[in-house]
C-alpha atoms as a PDB file:
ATOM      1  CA  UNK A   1       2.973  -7.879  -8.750  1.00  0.00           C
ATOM      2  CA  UNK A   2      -0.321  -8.468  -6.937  1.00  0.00           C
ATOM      3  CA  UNK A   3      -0.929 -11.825  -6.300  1.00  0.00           C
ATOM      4  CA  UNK A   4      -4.131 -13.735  -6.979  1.00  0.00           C
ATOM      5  CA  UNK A   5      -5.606 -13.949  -3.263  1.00  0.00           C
ATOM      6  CA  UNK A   6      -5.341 -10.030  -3.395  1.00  0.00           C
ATOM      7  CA  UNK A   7      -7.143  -9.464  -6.765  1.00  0.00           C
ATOM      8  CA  UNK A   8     -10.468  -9.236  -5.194  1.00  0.00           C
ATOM      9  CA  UNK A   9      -9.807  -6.319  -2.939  1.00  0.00           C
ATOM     10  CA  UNK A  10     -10.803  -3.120  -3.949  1.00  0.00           C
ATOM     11  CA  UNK A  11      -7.987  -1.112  -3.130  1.00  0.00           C
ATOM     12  CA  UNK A  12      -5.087  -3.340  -4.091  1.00  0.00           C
ATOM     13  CA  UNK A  13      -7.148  -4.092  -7.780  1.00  0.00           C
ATOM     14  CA  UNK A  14      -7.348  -0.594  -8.159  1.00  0.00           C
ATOM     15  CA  UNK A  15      -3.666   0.258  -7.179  1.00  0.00           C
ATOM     16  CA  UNK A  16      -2.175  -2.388  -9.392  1.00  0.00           C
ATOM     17  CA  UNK A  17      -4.524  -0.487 -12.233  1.00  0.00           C
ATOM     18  CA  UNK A  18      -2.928   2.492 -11.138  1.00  0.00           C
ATOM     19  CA  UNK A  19       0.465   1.495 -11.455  1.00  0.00           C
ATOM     20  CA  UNK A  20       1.079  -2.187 -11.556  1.00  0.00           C
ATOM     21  CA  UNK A  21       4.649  -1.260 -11.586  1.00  0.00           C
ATOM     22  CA  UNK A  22       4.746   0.110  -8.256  1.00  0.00           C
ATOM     23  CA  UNK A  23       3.407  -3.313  -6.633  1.00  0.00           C
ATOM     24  CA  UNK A  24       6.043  -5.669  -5.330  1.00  0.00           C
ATOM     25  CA  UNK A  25       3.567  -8.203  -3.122  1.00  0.00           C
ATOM     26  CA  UNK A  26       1.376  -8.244  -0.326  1.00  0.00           C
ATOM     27  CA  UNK A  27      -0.705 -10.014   1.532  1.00  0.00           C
ATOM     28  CA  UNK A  28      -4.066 -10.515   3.803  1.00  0.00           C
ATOM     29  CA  UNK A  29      -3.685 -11.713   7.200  1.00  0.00           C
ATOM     30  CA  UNK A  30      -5.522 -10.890  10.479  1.00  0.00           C
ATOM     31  CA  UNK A  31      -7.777  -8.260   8.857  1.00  0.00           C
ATOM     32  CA  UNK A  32      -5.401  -6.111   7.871  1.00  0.00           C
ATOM     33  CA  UNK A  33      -4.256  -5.621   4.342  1.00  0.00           C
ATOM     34  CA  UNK A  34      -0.041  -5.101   3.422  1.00  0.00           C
ATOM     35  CA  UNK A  35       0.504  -3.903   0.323  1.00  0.00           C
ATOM     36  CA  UNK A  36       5.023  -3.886  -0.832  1.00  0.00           C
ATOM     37  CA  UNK A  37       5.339  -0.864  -2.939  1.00  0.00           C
ATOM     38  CA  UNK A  38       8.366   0.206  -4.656  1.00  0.00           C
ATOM     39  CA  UNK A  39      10.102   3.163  -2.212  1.00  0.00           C
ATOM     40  CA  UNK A  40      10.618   4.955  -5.278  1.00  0.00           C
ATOM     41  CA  UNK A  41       6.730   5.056  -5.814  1.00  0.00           C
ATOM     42  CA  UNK A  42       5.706   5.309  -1.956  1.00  0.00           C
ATOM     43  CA  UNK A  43       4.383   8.952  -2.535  1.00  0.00           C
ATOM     44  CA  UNK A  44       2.302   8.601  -5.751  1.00  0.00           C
ATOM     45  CA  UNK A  45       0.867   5.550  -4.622  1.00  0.00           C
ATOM     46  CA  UNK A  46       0.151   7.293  -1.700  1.00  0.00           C
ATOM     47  CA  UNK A  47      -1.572  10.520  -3.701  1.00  0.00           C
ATOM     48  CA  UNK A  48      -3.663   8.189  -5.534  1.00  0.00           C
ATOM     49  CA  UNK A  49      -5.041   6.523  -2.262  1.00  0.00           C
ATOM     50  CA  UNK A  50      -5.761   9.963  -0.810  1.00  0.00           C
ATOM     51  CA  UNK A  51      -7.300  11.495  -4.244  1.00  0.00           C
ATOM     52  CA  UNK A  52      -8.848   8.352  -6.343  1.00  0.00           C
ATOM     53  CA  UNK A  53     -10.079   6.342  -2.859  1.00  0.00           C
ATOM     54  CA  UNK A  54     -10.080   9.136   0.343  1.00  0.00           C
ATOM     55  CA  UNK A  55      -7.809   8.313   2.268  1.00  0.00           C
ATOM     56  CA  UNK A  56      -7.149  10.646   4.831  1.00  0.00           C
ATOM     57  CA  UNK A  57      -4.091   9.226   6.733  1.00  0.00           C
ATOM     58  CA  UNK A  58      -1.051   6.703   6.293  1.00  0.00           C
ATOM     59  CA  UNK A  59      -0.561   5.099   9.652  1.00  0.00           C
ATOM     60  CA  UNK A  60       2.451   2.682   8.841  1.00  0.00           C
ATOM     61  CA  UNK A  61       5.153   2.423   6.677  1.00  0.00           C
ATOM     62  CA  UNK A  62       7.927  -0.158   7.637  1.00  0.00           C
ATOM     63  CA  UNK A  63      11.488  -0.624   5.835  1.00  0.00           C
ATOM     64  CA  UNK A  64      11.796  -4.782   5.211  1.00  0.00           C
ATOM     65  CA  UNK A  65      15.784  -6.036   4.759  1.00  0.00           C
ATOM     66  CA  UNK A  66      15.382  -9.777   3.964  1.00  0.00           C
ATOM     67  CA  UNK A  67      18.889  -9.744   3.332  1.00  0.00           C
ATOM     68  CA  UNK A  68      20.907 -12.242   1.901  1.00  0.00           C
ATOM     69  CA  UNK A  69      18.212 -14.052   0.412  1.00  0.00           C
ATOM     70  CA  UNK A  70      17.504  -9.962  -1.149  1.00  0.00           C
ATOM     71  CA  UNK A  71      20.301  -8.037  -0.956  1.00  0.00           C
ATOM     72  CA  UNK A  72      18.321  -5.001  -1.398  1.00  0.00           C
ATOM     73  CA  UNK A  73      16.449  -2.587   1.328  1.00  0.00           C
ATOM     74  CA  UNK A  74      12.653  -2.474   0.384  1.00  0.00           C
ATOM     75  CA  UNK A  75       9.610  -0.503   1.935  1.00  0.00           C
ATOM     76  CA  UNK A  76       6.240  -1.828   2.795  1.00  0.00           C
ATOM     77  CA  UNK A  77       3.284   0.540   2.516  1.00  0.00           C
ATOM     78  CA  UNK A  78      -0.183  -0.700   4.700  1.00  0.00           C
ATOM     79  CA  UNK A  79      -3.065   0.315   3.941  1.00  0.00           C
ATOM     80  CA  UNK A  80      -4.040   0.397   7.465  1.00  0.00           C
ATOM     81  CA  UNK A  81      -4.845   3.951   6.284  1.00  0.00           C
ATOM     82  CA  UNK A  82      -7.654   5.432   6.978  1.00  0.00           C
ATOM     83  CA  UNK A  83     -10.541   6.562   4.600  1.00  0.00           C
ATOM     84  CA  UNK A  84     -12.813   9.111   5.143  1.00  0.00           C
ATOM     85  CA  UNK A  85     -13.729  12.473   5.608  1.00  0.00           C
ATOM     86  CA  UNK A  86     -11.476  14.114   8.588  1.00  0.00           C
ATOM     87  CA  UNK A  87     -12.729  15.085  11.831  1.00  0.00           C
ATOM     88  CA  UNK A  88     -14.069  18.738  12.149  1.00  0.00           C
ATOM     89  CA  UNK A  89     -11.786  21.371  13.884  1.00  0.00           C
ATOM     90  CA  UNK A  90     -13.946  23.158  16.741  1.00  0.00           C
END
């Protein structure tokens, strides 16, 4: 679920129109935006990034364990990647 300080953001509005389902939180904090997708969905999430909004290149993913308060292992996907067109081979 996206929630409300994140609806305004381009990317995160359109991802949760995507697949709302794959969202488990985020959040905004010193200019970067973290978006907590479902691992199960970490690759289509990331397709529709690269295809629907050009993104040319995931530069984190982190694993989060917040367990006991959630006993259960869950990724983090940040859009800290980077849209574009790539670089030009020489």
């Amino acid at each position: 679920m996206l929630p409300d300080n994140l609806r305004e953001n381009p990317v995160a509005a359109a991802l949760e129109e995507f697949d709302a389902g794959a969202l488990m939180g985020g959040k905004h904090e010193r200019g970067e935006l973290t978006l907590e997708i479902v691992p199960a969905r970490i690759a289509t999430v990331c397709g529709f990034l690269k295809r629907d909004h050009r993104f040319i290149r995931l530069s984190t993913v982190t694993a989060v364990d917040r367990y006991p308060a959630e006993p259960a292992l869950r990724g983090g996907l940040s859009p800290a990647l980077h849209r574009g067109r790539p670089a030009a081979c020489a």
